[in-house]
Protein backbone atom coordinates (compact mmCIF):
# COMPACT_ATOMS: atom_id res chain seq x y z
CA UNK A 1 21.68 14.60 35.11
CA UNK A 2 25.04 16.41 34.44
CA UNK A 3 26.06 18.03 31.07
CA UNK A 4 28.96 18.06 29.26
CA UNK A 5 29.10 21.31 28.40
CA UNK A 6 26.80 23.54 30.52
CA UNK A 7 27.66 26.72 28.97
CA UNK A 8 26.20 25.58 25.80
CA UNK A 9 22.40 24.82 25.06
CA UNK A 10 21.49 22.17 22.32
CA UNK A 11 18.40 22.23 20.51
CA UNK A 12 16.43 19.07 21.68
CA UNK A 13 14.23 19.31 17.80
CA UNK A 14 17.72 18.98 16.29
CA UNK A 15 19.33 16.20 17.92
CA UNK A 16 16.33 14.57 18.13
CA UNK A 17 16.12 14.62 14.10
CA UNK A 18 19.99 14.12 13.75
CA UNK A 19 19.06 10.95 15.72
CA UNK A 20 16.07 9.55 13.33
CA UNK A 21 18.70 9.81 10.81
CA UNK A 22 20.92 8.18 12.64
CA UNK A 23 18.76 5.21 13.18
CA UNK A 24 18.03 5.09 9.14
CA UNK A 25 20.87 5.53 7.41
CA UNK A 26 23.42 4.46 10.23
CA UNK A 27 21.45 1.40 11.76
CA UNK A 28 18.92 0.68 8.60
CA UNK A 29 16.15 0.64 10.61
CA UNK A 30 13.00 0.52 8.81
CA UNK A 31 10.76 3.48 7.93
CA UNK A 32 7.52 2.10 10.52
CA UNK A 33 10.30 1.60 13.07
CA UNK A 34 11.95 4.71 12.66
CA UNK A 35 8.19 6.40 12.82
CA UNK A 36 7.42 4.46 16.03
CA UNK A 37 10.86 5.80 17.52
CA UNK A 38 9.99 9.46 16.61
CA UNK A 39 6.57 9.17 17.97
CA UNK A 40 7.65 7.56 20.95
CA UNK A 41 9.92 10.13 22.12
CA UNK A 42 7.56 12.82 21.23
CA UNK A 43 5.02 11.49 23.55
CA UNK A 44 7.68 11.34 26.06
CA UNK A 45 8.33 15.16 25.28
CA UNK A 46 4.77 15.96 25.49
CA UNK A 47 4.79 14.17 28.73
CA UNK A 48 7.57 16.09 30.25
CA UNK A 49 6.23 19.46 29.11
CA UNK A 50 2.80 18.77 30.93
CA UNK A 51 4.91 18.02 34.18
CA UNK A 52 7.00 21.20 34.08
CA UNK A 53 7.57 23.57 30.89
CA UNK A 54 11.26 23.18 31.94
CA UNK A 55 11.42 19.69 31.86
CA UNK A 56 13.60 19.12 29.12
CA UNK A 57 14.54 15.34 27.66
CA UNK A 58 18.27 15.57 28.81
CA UNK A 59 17.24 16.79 31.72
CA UNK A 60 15.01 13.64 32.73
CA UNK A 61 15.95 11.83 35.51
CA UNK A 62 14.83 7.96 36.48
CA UNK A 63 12.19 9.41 38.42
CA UNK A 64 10.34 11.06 35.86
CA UNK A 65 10.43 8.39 33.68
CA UNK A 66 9.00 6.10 36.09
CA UNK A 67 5.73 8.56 36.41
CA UNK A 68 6.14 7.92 32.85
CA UNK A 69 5.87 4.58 32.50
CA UNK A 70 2.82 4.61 35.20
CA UNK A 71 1.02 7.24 33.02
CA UNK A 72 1.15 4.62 30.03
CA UNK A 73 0.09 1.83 32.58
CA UNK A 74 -2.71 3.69 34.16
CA UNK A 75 -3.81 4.91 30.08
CA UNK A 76 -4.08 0.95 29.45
CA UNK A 77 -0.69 0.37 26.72
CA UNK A 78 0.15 -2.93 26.61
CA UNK A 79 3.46 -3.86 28.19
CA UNK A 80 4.63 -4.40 24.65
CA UNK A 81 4.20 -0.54 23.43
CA UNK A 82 5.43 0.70 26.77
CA UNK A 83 8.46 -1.94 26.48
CA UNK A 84 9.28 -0.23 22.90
CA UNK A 85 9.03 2.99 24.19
CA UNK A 86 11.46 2.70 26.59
CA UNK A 87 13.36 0.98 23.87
CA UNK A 88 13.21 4.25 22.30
CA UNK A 89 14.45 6.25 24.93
CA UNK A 90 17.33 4.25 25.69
CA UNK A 91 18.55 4.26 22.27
CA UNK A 92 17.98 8.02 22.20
CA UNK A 93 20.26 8.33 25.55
CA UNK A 94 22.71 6.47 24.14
CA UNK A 95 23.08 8.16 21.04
CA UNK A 96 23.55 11.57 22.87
CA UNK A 97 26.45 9.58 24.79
CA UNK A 98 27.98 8.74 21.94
CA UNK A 99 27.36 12.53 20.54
CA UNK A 100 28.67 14.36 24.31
CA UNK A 101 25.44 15.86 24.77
CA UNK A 102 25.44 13.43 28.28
CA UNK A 103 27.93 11.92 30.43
CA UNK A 104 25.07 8.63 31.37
CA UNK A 105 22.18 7.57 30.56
CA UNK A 106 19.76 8.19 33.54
CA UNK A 107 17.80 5.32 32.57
CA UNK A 108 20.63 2.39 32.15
CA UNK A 109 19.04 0.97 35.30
CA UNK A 110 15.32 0.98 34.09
CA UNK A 111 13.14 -2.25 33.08
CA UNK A 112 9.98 -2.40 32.18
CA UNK A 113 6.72 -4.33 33.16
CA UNK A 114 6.41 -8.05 31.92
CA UNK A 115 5.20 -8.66 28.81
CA UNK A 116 2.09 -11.04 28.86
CA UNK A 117 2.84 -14.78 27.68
CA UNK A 118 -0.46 -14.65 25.46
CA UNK A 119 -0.05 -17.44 22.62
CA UNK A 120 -0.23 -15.62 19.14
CA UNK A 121 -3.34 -16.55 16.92
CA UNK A 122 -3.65 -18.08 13.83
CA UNK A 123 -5.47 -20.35 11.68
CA UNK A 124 -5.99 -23.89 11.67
CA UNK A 125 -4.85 -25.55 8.37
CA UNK A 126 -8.93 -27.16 7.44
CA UNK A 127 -10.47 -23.56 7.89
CA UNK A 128 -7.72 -21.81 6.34
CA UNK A 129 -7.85 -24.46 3.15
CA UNK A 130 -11.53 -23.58 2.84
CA UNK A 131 -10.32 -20.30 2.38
CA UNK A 132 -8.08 -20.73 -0.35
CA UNK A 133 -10.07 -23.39 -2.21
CA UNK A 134 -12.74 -20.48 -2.32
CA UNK A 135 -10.56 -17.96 -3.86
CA UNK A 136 -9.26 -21.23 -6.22
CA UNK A 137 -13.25 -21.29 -7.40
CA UNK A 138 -13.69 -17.25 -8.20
CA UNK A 139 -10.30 -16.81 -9.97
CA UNK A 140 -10.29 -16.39 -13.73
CA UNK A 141 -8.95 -14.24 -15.64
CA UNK A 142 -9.75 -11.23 -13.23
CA UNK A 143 -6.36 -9.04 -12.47
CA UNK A 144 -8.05 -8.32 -8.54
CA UNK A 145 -9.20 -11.48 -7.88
CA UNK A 146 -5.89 -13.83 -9.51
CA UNK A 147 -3.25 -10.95 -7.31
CA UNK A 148 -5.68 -11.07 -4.04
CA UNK A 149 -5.66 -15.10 -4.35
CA UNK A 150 -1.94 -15.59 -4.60
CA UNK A 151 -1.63 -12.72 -1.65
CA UNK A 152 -3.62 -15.29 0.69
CA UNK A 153 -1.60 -18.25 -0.68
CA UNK A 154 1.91 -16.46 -0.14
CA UNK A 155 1.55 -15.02 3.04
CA UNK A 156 0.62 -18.63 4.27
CA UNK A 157 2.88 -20.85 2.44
CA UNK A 158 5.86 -18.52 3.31
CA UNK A 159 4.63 -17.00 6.41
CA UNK A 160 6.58 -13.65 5.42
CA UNK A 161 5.32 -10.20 6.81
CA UNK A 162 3.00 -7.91 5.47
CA UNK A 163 5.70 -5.38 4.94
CA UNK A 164 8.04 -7.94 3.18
CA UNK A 165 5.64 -8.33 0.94
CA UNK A 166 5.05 -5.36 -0.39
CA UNK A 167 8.26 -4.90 -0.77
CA UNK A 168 8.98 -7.64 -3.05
CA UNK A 169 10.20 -6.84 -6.60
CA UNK A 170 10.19 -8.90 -9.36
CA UNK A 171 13.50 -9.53 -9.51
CA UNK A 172 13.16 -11.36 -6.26
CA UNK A 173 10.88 -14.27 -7.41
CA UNK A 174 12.46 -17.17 -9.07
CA UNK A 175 9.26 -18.91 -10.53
CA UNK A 176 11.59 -21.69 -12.01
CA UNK A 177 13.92 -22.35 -8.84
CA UNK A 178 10.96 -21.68 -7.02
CA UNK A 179 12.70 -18.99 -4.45
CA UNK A 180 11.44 -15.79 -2.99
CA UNK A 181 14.14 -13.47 -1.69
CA UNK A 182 13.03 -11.42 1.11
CA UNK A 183 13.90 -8.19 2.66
CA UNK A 184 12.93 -8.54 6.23
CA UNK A 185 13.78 -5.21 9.25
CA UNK A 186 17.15 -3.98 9.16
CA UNK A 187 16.98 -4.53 5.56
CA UNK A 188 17.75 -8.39 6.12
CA UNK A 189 17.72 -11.05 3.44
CA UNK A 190 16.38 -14.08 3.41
CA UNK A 191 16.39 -17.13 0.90
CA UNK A 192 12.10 -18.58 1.11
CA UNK A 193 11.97 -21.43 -1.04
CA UNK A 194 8.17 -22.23 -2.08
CA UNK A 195 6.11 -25.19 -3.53
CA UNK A 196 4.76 -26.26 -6.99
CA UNK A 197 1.13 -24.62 -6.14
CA UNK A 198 2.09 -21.63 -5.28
CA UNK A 199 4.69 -21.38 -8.57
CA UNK A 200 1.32 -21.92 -10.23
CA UNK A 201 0.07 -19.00 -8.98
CA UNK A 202 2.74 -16.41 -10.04
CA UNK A 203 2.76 -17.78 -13.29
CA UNK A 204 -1.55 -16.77 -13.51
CA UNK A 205 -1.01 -14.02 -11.58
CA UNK A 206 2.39 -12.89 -14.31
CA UNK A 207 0.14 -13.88 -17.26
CA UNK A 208 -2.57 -12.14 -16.13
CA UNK A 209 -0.81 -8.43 -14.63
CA UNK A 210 0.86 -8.85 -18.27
CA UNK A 211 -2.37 -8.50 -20.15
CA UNK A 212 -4.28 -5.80 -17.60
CA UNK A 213 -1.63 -3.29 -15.88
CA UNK A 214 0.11 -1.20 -18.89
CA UNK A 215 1.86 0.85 -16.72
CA UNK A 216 5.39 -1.36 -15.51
CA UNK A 217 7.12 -1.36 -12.10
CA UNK A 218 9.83 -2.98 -10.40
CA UNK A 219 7.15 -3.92 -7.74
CA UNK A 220 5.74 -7.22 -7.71
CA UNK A 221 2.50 -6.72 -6.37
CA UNK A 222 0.80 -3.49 -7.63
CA UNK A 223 -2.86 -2.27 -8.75
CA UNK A 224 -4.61 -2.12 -11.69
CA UNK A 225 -2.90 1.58 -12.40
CA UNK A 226 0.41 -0.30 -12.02
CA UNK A 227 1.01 1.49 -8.78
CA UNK A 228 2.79 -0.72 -5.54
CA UNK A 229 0.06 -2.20 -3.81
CA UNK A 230 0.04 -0.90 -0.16
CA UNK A 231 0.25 -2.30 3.56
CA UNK A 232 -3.87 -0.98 3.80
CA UNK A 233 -4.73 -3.20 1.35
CA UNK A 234 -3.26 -6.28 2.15
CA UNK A 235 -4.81 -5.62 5.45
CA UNK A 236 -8.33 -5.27 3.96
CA UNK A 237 -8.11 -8.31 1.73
CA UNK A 238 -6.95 -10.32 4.69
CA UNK A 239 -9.09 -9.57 7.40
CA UNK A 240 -12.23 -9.92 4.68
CA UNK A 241 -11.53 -12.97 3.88
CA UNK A 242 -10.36 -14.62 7.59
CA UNK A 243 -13.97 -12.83 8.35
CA UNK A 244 -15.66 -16.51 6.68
CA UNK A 245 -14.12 -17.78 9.92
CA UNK A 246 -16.40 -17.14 12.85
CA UNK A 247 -14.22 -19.05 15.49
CA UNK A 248 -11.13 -16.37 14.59
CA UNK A 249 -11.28 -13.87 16.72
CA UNK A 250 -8.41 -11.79 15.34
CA UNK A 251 -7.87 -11.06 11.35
CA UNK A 252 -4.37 -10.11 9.89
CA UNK A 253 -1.17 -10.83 7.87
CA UNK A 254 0.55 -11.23 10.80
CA UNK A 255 -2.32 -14.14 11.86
CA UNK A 256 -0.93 -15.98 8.34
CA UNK A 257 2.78 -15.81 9.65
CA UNK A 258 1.53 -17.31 13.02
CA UNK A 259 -0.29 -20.08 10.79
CA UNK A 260 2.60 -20.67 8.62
CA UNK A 261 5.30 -21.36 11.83
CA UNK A 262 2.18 -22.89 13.32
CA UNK A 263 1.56 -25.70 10.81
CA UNK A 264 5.36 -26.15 9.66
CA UNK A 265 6.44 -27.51 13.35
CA UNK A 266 2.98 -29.50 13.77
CA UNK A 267 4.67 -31.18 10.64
CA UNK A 268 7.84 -32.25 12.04
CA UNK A 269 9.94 -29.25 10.86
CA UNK A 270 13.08 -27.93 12.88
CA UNK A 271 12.45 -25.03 15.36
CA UNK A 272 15.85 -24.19 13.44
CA UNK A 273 14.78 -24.18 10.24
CA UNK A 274 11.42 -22.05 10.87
CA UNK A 275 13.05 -19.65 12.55
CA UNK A 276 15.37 -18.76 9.52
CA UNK A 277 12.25 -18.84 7.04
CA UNK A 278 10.43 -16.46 9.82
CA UNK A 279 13.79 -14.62 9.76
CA UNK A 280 13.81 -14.26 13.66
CA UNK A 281 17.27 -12.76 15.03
CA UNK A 282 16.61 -14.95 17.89
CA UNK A 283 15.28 -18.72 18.27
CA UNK A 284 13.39 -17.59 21.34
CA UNK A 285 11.11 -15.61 19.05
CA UNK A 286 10.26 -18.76 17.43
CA UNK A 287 9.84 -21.04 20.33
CA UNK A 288 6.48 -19.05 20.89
CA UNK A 289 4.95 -21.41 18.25
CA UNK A 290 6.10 -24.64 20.08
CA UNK A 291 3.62 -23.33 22.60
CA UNK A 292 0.73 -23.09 20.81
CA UNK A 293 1.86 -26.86 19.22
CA UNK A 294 1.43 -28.04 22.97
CA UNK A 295 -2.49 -26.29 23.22
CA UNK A 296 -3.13 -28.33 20.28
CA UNK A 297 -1.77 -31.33 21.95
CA UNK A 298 -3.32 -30.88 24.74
CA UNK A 299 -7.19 -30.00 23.32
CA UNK A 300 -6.53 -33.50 21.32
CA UNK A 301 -5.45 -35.49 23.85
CA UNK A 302 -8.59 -33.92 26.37
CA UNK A 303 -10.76 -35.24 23.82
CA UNK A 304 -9.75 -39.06 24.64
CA UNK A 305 -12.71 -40.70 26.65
CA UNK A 306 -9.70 -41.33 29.20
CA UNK A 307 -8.56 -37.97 29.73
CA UNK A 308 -12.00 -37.29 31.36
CA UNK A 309 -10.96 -39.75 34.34
């Protein structure tokens, strides 16, 4: 790899935080995916320095990231994560193109392994109605139980991330034109309208977060102490109650959202149309659920006394 200017010698910490900045204040990318970035190319650095203490990141050549990208392989990542982190270090390369710190990028050539075509999991509509016609049962008047309730509910009816949720404020929900605005990655908005049951819900869940939390926020979704509630505990709540269901073998938001897109084309609805309330940038992010419609298909149609024959 050739330098620009040889007789000078830039600090690889400082263009390397010059670039996180870069990707959040220039590009708006999100705080996890800025984190993932940093990480990313620190592993890389850590890789390079085990290699050869003179290894440097500009000095990298195609080679070395190739014994890279077998180290992950052989240390069992998932195509995904070793997919994202050479995301990482292309966008890295590229920014010190654009800055003059390199005439190429020694990796513009480079692709990664395959990703795996696994079908995403999520809940089938009967189990995950059990669910929240439990949580329908225990509600009251108890702050935890009402917020944790219409958590389940939203997540499902809107299929909206985990992060998005969190993030809403409560200027964002419309409880009488029953509309969510949503801030999605890259700071995105979307327009999620929702259904009569669910405006129910806010309006217990308002009622009740007026009479118990004293302390106000913007957020929509906070604790008892009026604090925003966090990504950890949306996790928790979810994953204890998808637990009920023994057949689910994995327990998350994210598992919700698959649901959601899930359900909504079983119904009839426009691949179109889900993939704007998902808020994919691309319709073959979405197309993944027409998949697992055809499983379903096919696991009903096998049960037929003619499909034996």
């Amino acid at each position: 790899m050739h330098y620009i200017r040889s007789d000078f010698e830039y600090s690889a910490m400082m263009d390397m935080n010059l670039f996180m900045d870069y990707l959040r204040y220039e590009r708006n990318y999100s705080a996890h995916t800025v984190l993932a970035y940093s990480n990313d190319l620190q592993q890389f650095t850590d890789f390079l320095q085990n290699l050869n203490k003179s290894f440097t990141m500009e000095s990298a050549d195609l080679d070395t990231v190739r014994k890279w990208i077998v180290f992950l392989m052989n240390a069992s990542y998932s195509s995904s994560s070793i997919n994202r982190k050479i995301s990482a270090l292309q966008s890295y390369y590229k920014y010190l193109i654009r800055q003059g710190v390199l005439k190429k990028n020694p990796i513009r050539l480079l692709t990664g392994p395959k990703k795996s075509k696994s079908l995403p999991y999520f809940v089938k509509e009967k189990d995950m109605n059990e669910v929240l016609d439990g949580d329908e049962n225990e509600a009251g008047e108890d702050f935890e139980t009402v917020r944790n309730m219409l958590i389940m509910e939203m997540l499902y009816e809107t299929g909206i991330r985990c992060s998005e949720l969190t993030g809403i404020k409560n200027a964002d929900v419309d409880v009488e034109a029953m509309m969510l605005k949503v801030t999605g990655k890259r700071n995105k908005q979307r327009l999620i309208p929702f259904a009569g049951l669910l405006k129910e819900k806010i309006s217990q869940y308002n009622n009740v977060r007026a009479k118990t939390v004293e302390k106000k926020n913007d957020r929509f979704f906070v604790r008892k102490d009026g604090k925003p509630i966090t990504s950890a505990i949306v996790y928790y709540l979810v994953k204890k109650k998808l637990s009920s269901i023994p057949t689910l073998s994995k327990r998350s938001p994210h598992v919700l959202r698959h649901a959601f897109a899930t359900s909504m084309l079983n119904d009839g609805a426009e691949i179109s149309a889900v993939r704007n309330l998902l808020g994919h940038s691309s319709l073959a992010s979405t197309s993944v659920y027409t998949h697992v419609t055809f499983e379903e298909l096919k696991k009903v149609y096998n049960a037929h006394p003619r499909a034996k024959y």
